[in-house]
C-alpha atoms as a PDB file:
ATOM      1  CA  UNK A   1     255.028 196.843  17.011  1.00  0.00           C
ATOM      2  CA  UNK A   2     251.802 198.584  17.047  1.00  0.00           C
ATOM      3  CA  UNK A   3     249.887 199.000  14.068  1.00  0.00           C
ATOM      4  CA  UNK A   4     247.714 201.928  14.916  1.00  0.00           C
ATOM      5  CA  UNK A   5     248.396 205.582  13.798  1.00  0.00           C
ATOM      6  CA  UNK A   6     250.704 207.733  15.853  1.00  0.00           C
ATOM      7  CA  UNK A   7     249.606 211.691  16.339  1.00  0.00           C
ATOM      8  CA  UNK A   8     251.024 212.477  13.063  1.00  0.00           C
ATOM      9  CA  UNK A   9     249.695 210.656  11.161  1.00  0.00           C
ATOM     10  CA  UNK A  10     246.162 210.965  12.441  1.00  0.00           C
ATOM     11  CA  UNK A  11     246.367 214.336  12.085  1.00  0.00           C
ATOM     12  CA  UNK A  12     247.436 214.101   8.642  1.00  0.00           C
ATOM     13  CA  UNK A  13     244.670 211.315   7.514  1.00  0.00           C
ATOM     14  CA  UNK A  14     242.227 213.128   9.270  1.00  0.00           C
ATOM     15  CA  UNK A  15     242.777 216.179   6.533  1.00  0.00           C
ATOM     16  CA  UNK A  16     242.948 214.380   3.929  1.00  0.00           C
ATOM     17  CA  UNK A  17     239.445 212.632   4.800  1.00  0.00           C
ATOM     18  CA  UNK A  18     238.353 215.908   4.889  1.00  0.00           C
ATOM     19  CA  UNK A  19     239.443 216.604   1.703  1.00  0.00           C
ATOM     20  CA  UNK A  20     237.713 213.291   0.609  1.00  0.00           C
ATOM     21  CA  UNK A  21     234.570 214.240   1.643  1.00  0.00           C
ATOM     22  CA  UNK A  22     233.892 217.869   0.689  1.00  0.00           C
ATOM     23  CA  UNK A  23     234.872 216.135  -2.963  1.00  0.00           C
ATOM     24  CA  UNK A  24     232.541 213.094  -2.623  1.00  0.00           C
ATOM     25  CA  UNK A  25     229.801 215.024  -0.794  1.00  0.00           C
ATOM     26  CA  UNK A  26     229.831 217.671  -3.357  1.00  0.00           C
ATOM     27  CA  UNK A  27     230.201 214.980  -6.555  1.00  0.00           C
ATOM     28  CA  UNK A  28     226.391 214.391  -7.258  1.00  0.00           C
ATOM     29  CA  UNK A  29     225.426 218.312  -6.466  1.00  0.00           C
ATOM     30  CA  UNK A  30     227.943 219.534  -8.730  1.00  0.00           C
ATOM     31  CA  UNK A  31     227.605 216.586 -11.692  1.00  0.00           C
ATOM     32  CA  UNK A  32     223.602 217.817 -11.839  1.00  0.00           C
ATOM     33  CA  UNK A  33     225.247 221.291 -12.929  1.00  0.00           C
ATOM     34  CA  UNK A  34     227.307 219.906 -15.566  1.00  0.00           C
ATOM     35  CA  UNK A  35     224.364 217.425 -16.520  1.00  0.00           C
ATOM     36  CA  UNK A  36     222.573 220.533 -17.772  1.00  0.00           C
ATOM     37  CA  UNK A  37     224.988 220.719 -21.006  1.00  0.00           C
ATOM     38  CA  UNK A  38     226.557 217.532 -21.620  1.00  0.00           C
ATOM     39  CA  UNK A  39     225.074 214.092 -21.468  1.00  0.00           C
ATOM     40  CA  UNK A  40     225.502 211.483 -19.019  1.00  0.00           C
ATOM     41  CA  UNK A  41     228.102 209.087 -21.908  1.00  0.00           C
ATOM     42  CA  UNK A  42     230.174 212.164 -22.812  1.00  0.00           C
ATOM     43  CA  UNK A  43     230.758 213.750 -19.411  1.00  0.00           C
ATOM     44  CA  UNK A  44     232.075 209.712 -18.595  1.00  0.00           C
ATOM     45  CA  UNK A  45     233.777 209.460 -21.495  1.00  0.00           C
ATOM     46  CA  UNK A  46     235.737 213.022 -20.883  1.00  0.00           C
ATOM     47  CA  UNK A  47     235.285 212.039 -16.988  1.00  0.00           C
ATOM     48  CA  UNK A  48     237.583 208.724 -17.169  1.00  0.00           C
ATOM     49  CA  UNK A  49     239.755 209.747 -20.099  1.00  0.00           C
ATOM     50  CA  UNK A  50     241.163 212.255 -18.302  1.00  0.00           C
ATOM     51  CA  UNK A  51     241.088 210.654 -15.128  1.00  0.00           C
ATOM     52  CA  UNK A  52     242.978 207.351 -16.422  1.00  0.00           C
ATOM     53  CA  UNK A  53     245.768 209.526 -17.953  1.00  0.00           C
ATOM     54  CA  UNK A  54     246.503 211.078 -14.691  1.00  0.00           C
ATOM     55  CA  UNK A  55     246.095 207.720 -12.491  1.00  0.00           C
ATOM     56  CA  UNK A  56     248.599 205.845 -15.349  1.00  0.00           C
ATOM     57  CA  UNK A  57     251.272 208.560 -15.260  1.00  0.00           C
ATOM     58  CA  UNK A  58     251.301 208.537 -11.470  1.00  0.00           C
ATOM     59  CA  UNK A  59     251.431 204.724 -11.638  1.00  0.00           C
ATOM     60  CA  UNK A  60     254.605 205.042 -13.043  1.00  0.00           C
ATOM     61  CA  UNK A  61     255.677 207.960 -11.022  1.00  0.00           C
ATOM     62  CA  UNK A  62     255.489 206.249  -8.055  1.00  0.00           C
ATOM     63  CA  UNK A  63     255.774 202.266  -9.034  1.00  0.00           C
ATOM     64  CA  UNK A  64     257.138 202.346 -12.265  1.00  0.00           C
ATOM     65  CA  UNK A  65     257.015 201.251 -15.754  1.00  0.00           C
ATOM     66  CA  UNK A  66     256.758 197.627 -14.745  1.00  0.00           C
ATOM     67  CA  UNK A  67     253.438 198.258 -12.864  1.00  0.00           C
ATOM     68  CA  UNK A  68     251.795 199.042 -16.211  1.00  0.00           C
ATOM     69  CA  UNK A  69     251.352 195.061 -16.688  1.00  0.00           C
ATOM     70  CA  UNK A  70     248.643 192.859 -16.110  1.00  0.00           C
ATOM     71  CA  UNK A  71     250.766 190.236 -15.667  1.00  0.00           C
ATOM     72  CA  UNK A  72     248.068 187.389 -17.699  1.00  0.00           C
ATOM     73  CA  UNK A  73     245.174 189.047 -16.174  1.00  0.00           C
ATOM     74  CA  UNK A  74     244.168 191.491 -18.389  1.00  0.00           C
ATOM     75  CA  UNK A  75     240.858 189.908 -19.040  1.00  0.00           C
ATOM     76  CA  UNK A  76     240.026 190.378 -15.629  1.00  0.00           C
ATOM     77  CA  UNK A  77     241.176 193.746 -15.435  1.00  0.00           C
ATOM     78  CA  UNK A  78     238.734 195.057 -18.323  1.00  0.00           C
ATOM     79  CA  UNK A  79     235.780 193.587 -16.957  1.00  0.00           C
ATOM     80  CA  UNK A  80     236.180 195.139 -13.397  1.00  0.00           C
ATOM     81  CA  UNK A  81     237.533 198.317 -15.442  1.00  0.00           C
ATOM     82  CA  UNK A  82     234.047 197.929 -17.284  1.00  0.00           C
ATOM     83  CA  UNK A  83     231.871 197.048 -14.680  1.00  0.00           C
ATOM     84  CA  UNK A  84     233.113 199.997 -12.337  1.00  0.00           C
ATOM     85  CA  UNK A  85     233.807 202.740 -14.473  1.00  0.00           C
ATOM     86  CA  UNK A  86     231.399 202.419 -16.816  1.00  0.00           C
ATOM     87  CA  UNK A  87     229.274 200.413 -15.701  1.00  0.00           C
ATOM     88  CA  UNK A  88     228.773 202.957 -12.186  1.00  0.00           C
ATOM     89  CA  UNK A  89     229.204 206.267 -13.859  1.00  0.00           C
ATOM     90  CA  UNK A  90     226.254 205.598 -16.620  1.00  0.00           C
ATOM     91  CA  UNK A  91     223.771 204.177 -14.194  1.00  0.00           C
ATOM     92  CA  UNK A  92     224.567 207.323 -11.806  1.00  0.00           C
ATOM     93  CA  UNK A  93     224.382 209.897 -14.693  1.00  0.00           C
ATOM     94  CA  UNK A  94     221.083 208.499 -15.879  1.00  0.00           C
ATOM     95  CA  UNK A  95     219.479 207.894 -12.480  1.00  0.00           C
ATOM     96  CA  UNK A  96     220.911 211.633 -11.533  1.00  0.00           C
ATOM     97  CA  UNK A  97     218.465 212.665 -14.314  1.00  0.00           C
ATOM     98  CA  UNK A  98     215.811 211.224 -12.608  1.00  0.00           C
ATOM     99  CA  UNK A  99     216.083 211.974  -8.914  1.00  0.00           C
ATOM    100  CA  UNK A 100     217.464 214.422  -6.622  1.00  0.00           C
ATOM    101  CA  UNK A 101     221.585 214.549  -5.536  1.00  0.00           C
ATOM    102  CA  UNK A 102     220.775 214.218  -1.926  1.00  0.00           C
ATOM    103  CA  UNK A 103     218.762 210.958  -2.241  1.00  0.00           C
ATOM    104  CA  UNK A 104     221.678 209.640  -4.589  1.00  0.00           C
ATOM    105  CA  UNK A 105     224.380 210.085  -1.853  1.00  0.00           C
ATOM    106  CA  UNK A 106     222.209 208.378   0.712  1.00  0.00           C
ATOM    107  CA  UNK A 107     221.873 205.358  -1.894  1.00  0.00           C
ATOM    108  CA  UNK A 108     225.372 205.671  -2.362  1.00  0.00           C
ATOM    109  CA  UNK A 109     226.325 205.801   1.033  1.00  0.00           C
ATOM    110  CA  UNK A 110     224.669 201.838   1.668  1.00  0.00           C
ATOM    111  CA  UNK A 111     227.777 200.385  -0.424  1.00  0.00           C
ATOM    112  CA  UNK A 112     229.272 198.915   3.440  1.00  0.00           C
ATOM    113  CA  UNK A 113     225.534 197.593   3.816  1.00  0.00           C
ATOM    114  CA  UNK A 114     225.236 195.885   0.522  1.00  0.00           C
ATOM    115  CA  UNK A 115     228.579 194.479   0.778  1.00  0.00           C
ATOM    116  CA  UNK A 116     227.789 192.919   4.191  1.00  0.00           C
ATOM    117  CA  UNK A 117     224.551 191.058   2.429  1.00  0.00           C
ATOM    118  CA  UNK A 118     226.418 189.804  -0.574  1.00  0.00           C
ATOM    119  CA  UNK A 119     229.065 188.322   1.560  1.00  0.00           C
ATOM    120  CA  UNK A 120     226.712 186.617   3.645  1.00  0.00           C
ATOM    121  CA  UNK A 121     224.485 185.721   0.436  1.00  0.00           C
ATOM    122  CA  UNK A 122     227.937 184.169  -0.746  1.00  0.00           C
ATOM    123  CA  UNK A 123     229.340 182.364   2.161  1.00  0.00           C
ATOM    124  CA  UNK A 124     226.069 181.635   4.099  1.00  0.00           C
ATOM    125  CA  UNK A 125     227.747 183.129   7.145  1.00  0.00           C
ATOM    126  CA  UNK A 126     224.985 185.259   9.010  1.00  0.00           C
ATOM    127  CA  UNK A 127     226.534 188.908  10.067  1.00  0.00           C
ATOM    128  CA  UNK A 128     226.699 189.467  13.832  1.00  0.00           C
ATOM    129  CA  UNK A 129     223.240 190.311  15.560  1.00  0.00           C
ATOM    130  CA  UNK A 130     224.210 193.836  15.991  1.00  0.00           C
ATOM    131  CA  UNK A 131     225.875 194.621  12.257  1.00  0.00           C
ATOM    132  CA  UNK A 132     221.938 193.470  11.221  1.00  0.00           C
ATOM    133  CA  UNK A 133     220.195 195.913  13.360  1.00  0.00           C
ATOM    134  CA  UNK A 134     222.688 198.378  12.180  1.00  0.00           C
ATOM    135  CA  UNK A 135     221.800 197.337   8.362  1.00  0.00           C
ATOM    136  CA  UNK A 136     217.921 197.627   9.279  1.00  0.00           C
ATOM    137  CA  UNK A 137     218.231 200.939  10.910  1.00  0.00           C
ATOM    138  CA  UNK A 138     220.190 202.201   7.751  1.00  0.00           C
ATOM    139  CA  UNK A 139     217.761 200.745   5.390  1.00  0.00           C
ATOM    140  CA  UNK A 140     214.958 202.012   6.687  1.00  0.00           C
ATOM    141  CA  UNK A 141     216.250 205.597   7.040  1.00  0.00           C
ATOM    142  CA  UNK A 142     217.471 205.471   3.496  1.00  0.00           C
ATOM    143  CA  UNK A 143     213.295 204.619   2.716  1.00  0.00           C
ATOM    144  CA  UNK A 144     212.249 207.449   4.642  1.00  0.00           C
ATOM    145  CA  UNK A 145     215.238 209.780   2.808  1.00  0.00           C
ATOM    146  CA  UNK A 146     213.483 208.684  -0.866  1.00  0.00           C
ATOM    147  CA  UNK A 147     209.644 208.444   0.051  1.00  0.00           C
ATOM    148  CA  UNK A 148     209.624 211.362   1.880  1.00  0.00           C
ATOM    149  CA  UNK A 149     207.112 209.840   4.072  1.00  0.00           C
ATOM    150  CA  UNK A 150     205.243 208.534   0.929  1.00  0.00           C
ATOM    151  CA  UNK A 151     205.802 204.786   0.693  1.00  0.00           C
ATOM    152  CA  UNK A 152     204.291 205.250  -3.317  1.00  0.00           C
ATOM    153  CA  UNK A 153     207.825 206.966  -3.723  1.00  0.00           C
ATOM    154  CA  UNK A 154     209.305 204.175  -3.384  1.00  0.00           C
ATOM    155  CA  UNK A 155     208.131 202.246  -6.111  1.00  0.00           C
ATOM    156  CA  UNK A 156     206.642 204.776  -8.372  1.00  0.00           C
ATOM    157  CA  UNK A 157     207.415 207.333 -11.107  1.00  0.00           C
ATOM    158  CA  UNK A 158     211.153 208.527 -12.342  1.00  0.00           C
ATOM    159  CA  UNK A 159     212.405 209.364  -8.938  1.00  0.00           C
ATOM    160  CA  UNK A 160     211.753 205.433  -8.511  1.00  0.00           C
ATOM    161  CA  UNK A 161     213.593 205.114 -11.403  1.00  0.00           C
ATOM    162  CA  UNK A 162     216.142 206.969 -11.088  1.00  0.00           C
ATOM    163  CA  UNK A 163     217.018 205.463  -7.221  1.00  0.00           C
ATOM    164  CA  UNK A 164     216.820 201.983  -8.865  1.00  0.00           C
ATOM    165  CA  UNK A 165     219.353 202.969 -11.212  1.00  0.00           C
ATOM    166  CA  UNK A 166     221.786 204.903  -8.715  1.00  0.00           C
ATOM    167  CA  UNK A 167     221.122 201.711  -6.869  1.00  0.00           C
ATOM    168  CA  UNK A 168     222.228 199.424  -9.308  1.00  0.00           C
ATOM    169  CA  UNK A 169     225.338 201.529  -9.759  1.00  0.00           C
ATOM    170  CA  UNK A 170     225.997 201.187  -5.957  1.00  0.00           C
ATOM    171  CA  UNK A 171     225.966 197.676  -6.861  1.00  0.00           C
ATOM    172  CA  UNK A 172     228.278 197.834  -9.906  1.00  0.00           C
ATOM    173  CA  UNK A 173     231.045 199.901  -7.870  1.00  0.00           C
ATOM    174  CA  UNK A 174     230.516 197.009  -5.016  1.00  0.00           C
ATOM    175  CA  UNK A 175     231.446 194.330  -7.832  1.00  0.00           C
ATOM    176  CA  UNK A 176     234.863 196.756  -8.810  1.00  0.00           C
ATOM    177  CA  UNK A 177     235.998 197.105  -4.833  1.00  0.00           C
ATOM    178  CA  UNK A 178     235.236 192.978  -4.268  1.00  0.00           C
ATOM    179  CA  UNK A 179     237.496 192.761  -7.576  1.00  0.00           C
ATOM    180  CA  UNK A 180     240.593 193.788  -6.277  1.00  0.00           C
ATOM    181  CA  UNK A 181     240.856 190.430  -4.310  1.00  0.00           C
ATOM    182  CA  UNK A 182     241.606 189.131  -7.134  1.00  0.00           C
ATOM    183  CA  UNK A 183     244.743 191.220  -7.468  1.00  0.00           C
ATOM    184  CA  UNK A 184     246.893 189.976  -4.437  1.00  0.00           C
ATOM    185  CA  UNK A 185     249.739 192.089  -4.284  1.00  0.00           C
ATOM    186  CA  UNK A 186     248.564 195.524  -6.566  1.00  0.00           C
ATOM    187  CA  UNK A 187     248.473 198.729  -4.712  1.00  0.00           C
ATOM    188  CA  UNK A 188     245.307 200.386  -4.888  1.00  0.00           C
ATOM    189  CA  UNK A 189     246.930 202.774  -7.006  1.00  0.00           C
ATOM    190  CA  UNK A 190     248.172 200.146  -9.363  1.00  0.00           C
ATOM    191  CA  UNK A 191     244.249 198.615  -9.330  1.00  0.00           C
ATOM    192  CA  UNK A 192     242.619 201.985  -9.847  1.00  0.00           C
ATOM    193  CA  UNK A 193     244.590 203.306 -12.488  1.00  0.00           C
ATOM    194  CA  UNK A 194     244.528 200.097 -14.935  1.00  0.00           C
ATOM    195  CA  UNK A 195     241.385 199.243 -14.383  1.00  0.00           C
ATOM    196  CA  UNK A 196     240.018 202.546 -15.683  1.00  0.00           C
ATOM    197  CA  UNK A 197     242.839 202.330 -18.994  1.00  0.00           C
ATOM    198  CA  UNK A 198     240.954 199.118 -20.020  1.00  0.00           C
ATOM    199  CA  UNK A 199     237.349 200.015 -18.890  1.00  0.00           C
ATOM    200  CA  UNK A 200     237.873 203.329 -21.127  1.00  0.00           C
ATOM    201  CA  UNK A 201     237.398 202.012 -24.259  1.00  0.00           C
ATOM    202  CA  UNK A 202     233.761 200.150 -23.069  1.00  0.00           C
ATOM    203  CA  UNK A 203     233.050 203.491 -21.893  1.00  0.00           C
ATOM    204  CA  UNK A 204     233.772 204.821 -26.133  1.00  0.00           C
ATOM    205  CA  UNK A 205     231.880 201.866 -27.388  1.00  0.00           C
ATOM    206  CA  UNK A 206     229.039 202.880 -25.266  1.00  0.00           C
ATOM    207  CA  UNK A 207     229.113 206.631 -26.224  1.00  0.00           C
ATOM    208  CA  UNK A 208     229.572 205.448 -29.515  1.00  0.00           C
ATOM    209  CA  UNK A 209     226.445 203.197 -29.706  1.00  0.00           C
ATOM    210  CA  UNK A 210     224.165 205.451 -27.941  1.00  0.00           C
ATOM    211  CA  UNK A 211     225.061 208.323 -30.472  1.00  0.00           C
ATOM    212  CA  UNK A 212     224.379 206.268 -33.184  1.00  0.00           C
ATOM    213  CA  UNK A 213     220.846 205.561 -31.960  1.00  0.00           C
ATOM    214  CA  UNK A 214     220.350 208.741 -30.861  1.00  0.00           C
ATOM    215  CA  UNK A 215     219.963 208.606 -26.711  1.00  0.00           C
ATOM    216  CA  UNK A 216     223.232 210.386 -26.653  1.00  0.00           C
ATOM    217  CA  UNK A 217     223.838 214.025 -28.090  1.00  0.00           C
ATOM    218  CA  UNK A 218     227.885 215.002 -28.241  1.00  0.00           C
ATOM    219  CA  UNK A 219     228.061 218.670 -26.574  1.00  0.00           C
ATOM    220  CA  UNK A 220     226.092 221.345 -29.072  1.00  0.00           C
ATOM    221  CA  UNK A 221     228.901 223.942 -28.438  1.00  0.00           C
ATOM    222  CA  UNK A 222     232.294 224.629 -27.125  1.00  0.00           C
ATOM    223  CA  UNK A 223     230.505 227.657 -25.728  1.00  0.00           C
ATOM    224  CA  UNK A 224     228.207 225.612 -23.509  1.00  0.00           C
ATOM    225  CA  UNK A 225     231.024 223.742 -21.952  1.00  0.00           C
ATOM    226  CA  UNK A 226     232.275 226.792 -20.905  1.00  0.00           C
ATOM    227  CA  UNK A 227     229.723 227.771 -19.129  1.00  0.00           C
ATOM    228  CA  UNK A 228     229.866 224.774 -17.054  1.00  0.00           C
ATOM    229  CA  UNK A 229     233.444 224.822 -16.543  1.00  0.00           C
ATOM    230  CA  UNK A 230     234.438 224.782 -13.544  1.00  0.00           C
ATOM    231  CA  UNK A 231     231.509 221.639 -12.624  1.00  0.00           C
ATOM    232  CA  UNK A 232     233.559 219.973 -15.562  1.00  0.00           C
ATOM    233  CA  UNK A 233     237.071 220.673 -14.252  1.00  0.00           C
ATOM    234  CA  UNK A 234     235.776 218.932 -10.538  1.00  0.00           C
ATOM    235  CA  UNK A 235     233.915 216.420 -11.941  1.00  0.00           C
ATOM    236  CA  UNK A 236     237.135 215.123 -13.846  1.00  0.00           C
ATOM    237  CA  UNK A 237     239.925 215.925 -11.364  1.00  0.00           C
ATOM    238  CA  UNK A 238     238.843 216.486  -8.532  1.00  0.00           C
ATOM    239  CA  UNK A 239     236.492 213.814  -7.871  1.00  0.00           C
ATOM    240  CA  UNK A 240     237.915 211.151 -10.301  1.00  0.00           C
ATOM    241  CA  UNK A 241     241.495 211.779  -9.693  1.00  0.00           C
ATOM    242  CA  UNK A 242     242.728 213.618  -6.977  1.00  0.00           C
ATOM    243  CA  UNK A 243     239.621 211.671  -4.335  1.00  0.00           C
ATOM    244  CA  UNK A 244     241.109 208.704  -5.284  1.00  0.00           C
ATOM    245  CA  UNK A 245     244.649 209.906  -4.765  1.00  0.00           C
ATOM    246  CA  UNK A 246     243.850 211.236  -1.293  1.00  0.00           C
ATOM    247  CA  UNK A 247     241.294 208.915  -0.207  1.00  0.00           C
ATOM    248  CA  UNK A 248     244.660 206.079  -0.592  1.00  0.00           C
ATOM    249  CA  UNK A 249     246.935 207.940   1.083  1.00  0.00           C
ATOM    250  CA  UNK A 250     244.343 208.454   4.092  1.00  0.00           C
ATOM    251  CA  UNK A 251     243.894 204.790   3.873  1.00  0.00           C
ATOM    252  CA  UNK A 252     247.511 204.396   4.640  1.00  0.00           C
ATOM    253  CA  UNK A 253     247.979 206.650   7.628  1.00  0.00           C
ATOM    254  CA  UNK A 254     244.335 206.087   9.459  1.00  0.00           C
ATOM    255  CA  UNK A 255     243.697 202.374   8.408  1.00  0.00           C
ATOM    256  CA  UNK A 256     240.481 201.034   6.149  1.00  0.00           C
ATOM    257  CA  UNK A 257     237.842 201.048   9.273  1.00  0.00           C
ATOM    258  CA  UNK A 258     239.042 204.471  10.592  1.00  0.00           C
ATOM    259  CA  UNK A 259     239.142 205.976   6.963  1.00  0.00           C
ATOM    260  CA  UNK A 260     235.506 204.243   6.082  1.00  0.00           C
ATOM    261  CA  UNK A 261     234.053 206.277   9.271  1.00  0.00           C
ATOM    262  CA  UNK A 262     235.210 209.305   7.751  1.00  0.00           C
ATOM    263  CA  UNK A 263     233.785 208.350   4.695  1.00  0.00           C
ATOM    264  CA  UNK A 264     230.248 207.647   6.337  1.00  0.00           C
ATOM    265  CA  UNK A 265     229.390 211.867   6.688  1.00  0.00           C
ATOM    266  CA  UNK A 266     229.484 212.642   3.061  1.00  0.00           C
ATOM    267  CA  UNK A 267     225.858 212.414   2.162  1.00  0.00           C
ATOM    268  CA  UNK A 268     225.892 214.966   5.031  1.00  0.00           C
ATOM    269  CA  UNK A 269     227.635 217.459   2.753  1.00  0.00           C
ATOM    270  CA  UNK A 270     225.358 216.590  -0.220  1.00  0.00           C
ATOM    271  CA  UNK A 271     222.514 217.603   1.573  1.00  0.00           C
ATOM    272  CA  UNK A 272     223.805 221.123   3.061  1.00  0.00           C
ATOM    273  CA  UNK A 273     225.315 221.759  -0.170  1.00  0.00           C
ATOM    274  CA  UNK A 274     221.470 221.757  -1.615  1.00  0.00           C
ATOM    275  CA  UNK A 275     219.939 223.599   0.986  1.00  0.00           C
ATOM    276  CA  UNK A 276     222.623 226.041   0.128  1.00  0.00           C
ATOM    277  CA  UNK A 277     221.591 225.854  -3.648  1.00  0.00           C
ATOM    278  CA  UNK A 278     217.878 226.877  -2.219  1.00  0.00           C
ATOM    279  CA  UNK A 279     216.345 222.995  -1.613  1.00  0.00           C
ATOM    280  CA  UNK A 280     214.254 222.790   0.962  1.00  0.00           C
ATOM    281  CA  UNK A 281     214.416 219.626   3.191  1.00  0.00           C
ATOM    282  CA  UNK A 282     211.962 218.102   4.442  1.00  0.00           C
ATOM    283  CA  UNK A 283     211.563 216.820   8.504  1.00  0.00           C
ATOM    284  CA  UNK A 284     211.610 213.257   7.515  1.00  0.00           C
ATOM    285  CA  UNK A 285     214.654 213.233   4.880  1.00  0.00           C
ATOM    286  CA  UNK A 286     216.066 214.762   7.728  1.00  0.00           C
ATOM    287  CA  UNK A 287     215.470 211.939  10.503  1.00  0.00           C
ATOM    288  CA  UNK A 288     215.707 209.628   7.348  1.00  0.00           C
ATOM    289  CA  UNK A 289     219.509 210.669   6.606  1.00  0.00           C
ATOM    290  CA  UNK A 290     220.636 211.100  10.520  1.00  0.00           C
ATOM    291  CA  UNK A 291     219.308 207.829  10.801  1.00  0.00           C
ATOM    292  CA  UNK A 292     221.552 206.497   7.610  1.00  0.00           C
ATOM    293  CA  UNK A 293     224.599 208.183   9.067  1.00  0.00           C
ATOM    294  CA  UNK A 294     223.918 207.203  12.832  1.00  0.00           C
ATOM    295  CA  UNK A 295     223.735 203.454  11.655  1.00  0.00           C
ATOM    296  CA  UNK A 296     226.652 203.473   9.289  1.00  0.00           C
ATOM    297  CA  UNK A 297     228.668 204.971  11.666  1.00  0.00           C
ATOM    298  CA  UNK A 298     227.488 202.328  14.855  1.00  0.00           C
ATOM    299  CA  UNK A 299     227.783 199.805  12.039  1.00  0.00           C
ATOM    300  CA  UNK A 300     231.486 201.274  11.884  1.00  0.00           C
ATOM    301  CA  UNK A 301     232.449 201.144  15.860  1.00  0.00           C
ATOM    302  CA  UNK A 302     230.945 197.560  15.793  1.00  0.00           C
ATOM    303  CA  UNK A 303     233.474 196.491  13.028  1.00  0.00           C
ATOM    304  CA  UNK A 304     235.715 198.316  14.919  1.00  0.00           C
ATOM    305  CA  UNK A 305     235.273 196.133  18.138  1.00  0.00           C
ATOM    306  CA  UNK A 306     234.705 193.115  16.373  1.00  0.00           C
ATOM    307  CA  UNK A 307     238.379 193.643  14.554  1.00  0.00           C
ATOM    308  CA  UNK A 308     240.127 194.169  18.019  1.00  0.00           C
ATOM    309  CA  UNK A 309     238.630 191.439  19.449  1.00  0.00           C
ATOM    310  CA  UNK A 310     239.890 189.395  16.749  1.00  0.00           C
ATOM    311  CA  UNK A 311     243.682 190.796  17.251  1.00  0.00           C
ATOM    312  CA  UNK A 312     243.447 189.886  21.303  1.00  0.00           C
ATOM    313  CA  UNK A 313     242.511 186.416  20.781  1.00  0.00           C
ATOM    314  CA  UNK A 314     245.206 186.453  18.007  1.00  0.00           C
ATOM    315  CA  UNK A 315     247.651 187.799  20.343  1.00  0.00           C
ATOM    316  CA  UNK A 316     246.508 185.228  22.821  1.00  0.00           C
ATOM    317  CA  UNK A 317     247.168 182.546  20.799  1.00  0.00           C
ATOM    318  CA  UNK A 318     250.616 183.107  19.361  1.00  0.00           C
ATOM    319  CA  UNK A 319     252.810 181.781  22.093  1.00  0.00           C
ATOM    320  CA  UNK A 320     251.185 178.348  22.183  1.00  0.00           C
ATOM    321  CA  UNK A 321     251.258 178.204  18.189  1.00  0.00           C
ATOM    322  CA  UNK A 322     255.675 178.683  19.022  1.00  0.00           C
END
């Protein structure tokens, strides 16, 4: 039986991608609106509070009460819970203050890239010759994206700053998505949703300590949240619930490699969302982030090939393995 996705259902994944993308491409533009009242540590802590409550009663909705255990591993489950939800969404609010949305989704948009070098910085196994030019073409547009054509960018003042940090976070939410091969048998559902119950509290004991020294400041007013509303109301459901929601049920009716291609045009949004909010780009971050995009996606169709090849030799072989 074939495994790939009849008309329906390609039809129906390719909407919900959609979906997926207008919500990740607008994340960064939108959490820079909301940044303006509340901090970076309360809008996480309100961010995956929320968020876990909805993931956990779906959980059940759909799996059950049983799925709500960790089965011996809790351990485990906080520090990935840690590591990508609080962990990610602190070094991305900070670094947010720092540099521009746009350059932030291009950063954020090399988590295929850096996944590819930490598996072959793991298992010494070199990455085909043409997933490395594809990984030099997409670094060196994301350099043009954050210089701007000046190479000092790059390593100096807060925008540097602020990419290292977005960076770091890129790395942090790579260490959460390696982490659920450690859960053999969870739905990504099931994954998601505990791992942000247990990596909530880290999140309060951060909020908590950086009140009490005074880098955080809880919200002044009820009055300025409401101002900010409707950033707020995204922010928390929309891109921390519902994107996640979606982005696993396009998962199941396109496949990982066809969904991931989808996934690849969402810094696109973040940029025409801030010309619309009056930015104006320059030639270079242009050619920078085609060049980003045009590799991720090559990088994409060469995964692509390389998995089909794999099948037809697996195909190939079957009859003399009977």
């Amino acid at each position: 039986m074939s495994n790939k996705p009849n008309h329906r259902q390609l039809t129906g994944g390719t909407l919900l991608m959609c979906a997926v993308v207008l919500i990740w491409g607008a994340f960064l533009p939108v959490s820079k609106v909301a940044l303006a009242v509340i901090d970076p540590y309360w809008l996480t802590l309100l961010r995956y509070g929320a968020a876990a409550l909805c993931l956990l009663a779906t959980l059940v909705f759909i799996e059950g009460r049983g799925a709500l255990s960790c089965r011996g591993q809790t351990a485990q489950v906080w520090i990935f819970g840690s590591v990508g939800f609080a962990g990610f969404s602190l070094l991305v609010y900070e670094g947010l203050r720092l540099t521009r949305p746009e350059h932030g989704a291009m950063i954020l948009a090399l988590g295929p890239v850096n996944i590819v070098l930490w598996q072959w910085l793991r298992t010494r196994h070199r990455p085909p010759a043409a997933t490395l030019a594809c990984i030099a073409a997409a670094l060196a547009g994301e350099a043009l994206v954050v210089s701007q054509g000046e190479w000092a960018r790059l390593y100096s003042g807060g925008g540097a700053l602020g990419n290292g940090l977005i960076y770091l976070a890129s790395c942090c939410w790579i260490a959460f998505t390696l982490g659920a091969q450690r859960f053999p048998g969870w739905s990504p559902l099931r994954y998601t949703a505990l791992t942000s119950a247990f990596g909530w509290p880290t999140i309060l004991l951060a909020v908590a300590l950086a009140t009490a020294s005074g880098h955080s400041h809880a919200p002044a007013t009820v009055e300025s949240l409401r101002e900010v509303l409707w950033a707020l109301l995204f922010v928390v459901f929309a891109v921390s619930f519902a994107a996640v929601l979606l982005w696993n049920m396009a998962v199941a009716k396109l496949g990982p490699l066809n969904a991931a291609l989808f996934a690849n045009f969402a810094p696109v949004v973040t940029f025409l969302i801030t010309v619309g909010q009056g930015h104006r780009l320059l030639w270079v971050e242009i050619a920078g982030a085609a060049l980003v995009v045009g590799a991720l996606v090559a990088n994409n169709l060469v995964n692509r090939r390389l998995a089909r090849q794999s099948e037809q030799i697996l195909t190939a072989t079957r009859p003399a393995l009977r």
